[in-house]
N, C-alpha and C. Protein backbone atom coordinates (compact mmCIF):
# COMPACT_ATOMS: atom_id res chain seq x y z
N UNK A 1 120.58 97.12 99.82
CA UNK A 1 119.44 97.06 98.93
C UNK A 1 119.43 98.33 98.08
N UNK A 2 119.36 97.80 96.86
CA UNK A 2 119.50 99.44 96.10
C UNK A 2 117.93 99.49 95.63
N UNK A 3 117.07 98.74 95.58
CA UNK A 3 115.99 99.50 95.28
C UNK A 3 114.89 99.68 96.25
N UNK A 4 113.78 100.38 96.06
CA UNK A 4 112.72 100.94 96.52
C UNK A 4 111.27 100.37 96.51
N UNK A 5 110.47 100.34 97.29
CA UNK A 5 109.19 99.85 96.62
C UNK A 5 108.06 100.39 97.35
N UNK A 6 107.14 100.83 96.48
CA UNK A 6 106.47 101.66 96.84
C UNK A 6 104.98 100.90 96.67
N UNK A 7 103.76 101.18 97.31
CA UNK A 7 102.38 100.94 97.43
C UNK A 7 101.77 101.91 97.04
N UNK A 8 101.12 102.00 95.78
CA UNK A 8 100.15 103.34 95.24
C UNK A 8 99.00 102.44 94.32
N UNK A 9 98.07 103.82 94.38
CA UNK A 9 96.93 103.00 94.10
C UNK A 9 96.40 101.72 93.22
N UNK A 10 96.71 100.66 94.13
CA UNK A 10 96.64 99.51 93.60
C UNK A 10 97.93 98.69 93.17
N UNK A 11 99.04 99.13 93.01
CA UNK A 11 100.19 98.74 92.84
C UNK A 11 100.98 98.51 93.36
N UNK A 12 102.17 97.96 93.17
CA UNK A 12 103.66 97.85 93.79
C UNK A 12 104.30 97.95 92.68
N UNK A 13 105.50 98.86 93.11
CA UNK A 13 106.29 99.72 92.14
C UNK A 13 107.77 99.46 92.84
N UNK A 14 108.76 98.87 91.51
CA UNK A 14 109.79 99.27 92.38
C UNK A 14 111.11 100.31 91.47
N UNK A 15 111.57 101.01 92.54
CA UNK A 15 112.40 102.05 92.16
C UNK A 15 113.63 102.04 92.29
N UNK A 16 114.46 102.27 91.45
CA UNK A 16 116.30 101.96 91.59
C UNK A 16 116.31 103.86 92.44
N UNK A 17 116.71 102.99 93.61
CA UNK A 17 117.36 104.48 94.44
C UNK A 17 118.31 105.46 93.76
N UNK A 18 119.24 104.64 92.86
CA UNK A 18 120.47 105.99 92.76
C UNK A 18 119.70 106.99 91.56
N UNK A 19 118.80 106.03 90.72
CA UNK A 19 118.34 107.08 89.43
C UNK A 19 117.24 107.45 89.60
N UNK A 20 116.29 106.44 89.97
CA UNK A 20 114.86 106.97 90.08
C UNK A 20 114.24 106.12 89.32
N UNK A 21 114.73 105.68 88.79
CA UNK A 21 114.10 104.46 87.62
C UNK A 21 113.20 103.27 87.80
N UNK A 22 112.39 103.72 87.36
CA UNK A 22 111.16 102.05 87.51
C UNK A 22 111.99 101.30 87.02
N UNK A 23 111.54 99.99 87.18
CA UNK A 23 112.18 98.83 87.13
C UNK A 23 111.33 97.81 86.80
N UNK A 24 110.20 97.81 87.49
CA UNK A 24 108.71 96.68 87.34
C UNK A 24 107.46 97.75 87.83
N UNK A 25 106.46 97.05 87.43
CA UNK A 25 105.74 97.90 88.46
C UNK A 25 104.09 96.70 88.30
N UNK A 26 103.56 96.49 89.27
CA UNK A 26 102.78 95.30 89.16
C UNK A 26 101.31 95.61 89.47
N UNK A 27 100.16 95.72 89.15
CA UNK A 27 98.84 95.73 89.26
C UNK A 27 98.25 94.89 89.83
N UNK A 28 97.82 95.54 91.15
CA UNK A 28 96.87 94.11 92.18
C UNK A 28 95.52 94.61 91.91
N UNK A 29 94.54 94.15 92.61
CA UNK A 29 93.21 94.64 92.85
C UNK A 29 93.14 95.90 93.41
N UNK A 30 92.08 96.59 92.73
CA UNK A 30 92.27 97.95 92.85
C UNK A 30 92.17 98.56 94.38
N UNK A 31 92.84 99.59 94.84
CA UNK A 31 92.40 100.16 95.95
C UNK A 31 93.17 100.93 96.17
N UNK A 32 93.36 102.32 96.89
CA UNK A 32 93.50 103.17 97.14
C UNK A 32 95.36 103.39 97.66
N UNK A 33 94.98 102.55 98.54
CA UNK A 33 95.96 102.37 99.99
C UNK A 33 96.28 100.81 99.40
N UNK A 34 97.81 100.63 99.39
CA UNK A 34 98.23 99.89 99.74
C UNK A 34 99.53 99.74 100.09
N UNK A 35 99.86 98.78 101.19
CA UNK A 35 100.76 98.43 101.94
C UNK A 35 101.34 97.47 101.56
N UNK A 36 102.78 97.58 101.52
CA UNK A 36 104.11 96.89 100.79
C UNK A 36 104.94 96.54 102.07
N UNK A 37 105.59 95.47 101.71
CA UNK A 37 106.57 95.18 103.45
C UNK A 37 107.64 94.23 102.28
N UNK A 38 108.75 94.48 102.71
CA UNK A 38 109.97 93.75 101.89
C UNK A 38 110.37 92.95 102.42
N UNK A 39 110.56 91.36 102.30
CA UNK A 39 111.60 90.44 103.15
C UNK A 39 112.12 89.23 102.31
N UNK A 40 113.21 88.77 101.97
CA UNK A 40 113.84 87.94 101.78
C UNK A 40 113.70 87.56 100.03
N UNK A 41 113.61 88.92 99.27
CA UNK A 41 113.11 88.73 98.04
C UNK A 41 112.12 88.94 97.61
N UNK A 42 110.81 89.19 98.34
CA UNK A 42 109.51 89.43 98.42
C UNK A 42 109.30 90.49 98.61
N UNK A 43 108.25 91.28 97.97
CA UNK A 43 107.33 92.18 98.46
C UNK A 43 105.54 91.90 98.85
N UNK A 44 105.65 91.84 99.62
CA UNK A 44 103.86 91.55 100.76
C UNK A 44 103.69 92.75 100.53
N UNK A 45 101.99 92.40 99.77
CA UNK A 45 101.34 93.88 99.45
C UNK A 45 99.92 93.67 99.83
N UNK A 46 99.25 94.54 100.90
CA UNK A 46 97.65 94.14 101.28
C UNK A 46 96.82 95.24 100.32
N UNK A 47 95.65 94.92 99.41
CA UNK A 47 95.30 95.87 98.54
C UNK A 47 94.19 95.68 98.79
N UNK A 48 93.08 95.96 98.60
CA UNK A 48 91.30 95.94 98.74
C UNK A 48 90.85 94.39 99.41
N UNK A 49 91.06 94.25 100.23
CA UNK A 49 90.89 93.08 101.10
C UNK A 49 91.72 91.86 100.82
N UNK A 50 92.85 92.00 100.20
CA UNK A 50 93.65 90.65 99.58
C UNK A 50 95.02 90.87 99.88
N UNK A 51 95.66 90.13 100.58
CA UNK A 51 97.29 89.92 100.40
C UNK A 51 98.09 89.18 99.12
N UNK A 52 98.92 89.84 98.74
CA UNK A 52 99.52 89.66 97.99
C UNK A 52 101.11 89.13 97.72
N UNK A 53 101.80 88.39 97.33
CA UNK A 53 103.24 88.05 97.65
C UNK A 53 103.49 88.21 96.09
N UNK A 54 104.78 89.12 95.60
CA UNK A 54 105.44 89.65 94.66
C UNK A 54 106.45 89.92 94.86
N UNK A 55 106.91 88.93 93.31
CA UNK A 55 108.60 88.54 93.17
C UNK A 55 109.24 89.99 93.05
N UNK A 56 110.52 90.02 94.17
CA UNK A 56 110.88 91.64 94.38
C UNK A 56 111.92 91.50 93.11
N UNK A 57 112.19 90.54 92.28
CA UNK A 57 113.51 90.74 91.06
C UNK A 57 112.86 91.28 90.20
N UNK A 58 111.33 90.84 89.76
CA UNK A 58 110.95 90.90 88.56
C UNK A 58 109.32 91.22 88.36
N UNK A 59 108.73 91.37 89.73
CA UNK A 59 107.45 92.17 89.53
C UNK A 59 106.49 91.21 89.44
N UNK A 60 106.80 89.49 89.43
CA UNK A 60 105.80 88.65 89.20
C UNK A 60 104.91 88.04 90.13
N UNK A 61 104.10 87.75 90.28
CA UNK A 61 103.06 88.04 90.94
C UNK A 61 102.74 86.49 91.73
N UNK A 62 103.40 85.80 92.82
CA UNK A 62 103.82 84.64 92.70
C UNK A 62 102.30 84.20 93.95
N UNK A 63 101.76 84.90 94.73
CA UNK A 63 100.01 84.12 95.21
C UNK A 63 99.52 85.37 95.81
N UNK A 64 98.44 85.22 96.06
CA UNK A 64 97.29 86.01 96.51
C UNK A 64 96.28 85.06 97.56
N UNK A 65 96.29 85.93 98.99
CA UNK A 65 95.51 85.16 99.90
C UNK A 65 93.95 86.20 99.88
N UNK A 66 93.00 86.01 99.53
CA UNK A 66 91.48 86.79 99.61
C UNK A 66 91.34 86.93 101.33
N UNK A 67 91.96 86.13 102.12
CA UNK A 67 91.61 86.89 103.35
C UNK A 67 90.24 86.48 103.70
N UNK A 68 89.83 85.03 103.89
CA UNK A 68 88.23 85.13 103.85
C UNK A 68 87.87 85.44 105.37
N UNK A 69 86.88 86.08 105.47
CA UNK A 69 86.24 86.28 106.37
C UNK A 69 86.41 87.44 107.03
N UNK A 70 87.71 88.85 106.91
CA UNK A 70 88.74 89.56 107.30
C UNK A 70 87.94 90.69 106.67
N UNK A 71 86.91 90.98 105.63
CA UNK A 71 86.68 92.31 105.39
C UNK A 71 88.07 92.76 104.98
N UNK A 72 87.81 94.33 104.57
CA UNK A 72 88.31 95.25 104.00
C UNK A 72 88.86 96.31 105.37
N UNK A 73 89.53 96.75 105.60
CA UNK A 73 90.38 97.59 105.90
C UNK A 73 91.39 98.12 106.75
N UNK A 74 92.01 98.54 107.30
CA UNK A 74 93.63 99.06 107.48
C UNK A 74 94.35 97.77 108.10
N UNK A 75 95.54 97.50 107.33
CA UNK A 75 96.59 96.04 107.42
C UNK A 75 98.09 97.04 107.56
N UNK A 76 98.40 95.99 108.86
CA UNK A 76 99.72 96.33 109.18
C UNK A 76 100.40 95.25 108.59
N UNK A 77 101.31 94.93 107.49
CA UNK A 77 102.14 94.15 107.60
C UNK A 77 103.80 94.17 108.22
N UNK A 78 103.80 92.89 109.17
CA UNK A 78 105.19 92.89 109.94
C UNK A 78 106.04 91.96 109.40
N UNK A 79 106.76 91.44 109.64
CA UNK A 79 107.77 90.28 109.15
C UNK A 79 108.51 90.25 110.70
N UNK A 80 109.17 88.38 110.45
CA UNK A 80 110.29 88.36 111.41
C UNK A 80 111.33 89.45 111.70
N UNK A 81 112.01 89.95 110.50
CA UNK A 81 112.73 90.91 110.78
C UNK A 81 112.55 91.90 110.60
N UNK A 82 111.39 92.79 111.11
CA UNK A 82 110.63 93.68 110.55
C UNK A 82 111.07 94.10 112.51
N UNK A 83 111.83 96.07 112.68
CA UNK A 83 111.24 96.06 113.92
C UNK A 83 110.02 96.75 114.01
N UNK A 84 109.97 97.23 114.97
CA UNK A 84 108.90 98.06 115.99
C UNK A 84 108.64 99.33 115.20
N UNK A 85 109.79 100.11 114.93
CA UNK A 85 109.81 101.57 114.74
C UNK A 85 109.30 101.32 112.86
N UNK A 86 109.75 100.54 112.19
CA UNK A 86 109.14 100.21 110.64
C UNK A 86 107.35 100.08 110.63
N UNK A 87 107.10 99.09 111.98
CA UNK A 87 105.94 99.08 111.56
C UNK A 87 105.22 100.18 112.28
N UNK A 88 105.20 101.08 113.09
CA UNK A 88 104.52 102.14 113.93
C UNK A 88 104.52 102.89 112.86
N UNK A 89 105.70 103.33 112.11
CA UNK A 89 105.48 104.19 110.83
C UNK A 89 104.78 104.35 109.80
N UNK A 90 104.66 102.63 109.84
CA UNK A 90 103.63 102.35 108.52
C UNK A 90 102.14 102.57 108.83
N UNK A 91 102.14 102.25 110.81
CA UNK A 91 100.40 102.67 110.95
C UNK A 91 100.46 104.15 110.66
N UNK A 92 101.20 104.98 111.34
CA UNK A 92 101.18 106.32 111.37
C UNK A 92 101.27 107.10 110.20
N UNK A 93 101.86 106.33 109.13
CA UNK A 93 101.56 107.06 107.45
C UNK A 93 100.31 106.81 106.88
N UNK A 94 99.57 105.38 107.49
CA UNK A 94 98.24 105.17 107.13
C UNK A 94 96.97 106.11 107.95
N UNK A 95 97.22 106.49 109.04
CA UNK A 95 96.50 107.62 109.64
C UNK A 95 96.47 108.89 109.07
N UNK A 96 97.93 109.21 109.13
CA UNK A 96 98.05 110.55 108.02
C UNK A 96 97.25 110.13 106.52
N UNK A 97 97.27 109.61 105.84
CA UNK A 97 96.98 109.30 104.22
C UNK A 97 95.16 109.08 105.14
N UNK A 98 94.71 108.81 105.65
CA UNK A 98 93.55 109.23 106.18
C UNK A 98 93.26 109.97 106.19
N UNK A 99 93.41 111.05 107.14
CA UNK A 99 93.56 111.93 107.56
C UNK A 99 93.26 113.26 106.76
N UNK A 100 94.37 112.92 105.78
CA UNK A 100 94.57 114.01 104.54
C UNK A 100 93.17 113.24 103.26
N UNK A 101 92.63 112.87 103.51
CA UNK A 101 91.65 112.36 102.28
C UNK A 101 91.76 110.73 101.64
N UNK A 102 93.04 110.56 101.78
CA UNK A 102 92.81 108.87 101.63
C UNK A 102 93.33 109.09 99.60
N UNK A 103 94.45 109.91 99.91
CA UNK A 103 94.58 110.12 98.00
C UNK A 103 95.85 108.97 98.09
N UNK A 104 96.08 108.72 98.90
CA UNK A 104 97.43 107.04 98.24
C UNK A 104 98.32 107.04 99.88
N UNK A 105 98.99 106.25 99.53
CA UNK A 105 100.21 105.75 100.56
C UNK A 105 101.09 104.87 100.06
N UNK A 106 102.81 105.38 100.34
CA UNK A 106 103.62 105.24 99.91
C UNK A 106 104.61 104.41 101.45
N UNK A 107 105.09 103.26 101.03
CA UNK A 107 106.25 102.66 101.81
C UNK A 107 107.44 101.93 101.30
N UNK A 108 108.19 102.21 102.05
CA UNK A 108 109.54 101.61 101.88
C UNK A 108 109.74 100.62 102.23
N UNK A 109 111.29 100.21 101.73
CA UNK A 109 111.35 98.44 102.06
C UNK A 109 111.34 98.47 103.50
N UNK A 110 111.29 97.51 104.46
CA UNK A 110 112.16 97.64 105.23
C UNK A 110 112.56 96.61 106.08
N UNK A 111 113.85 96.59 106.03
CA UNK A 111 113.83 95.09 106.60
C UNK A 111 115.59 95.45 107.37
């Protein structure tokens, strides 16, 4: 996988590893924190109480689940091939980004 994708406020961003180069970068519902999980072409992004599924080629924005009844706040997303140590990281960067004031959170693909 050569690129990157990142969760910042309100977005999913993705980044060509060797240059640094945006590539897409996509606007969900606003919020602070959000969490990106990569699998099979997809990027799963949870943003101010809503999941999100975004096309990982091209940034397009292919459904949105509102989550009824689920409230607002901290989402682990896992996948089938998602292990253990990917997602402990992702709680433990969301504690820290707490922790420190709640100014953004950043994740990688990972699959």
């Amino acid at each position: 996988m050569s690129q990157l994708y990142l969760g910042i406020s309100g977005h999913v961003v993705c980044i060509e590893k060797q240059t640094g180069k945006e590539l897409w970068k996509t606007k969900l519902k606003s919020s602070q924190l959000t969490n990106v999980c990569y699998e099979d072409g997809f990027v799963y992004a949870y943003s101010a109480g809503h999941l999100f599924c975004v096309n990982a080629n091209n940034g397009d924005l292919e459904w949105t689940n509102k989550l009824p009844g689920l409230g607002y706040g901290y989402c682990i997303i896992a996948t089938e091939s998602q292990n253990d140590v990917v997602a402990n990281a992702t709680a433990t960067a969301q504690s820290a980004a707490t922790a420190a004031g709640g100014a953004g959170a950043a994740a990688g693909a990972g699959s």
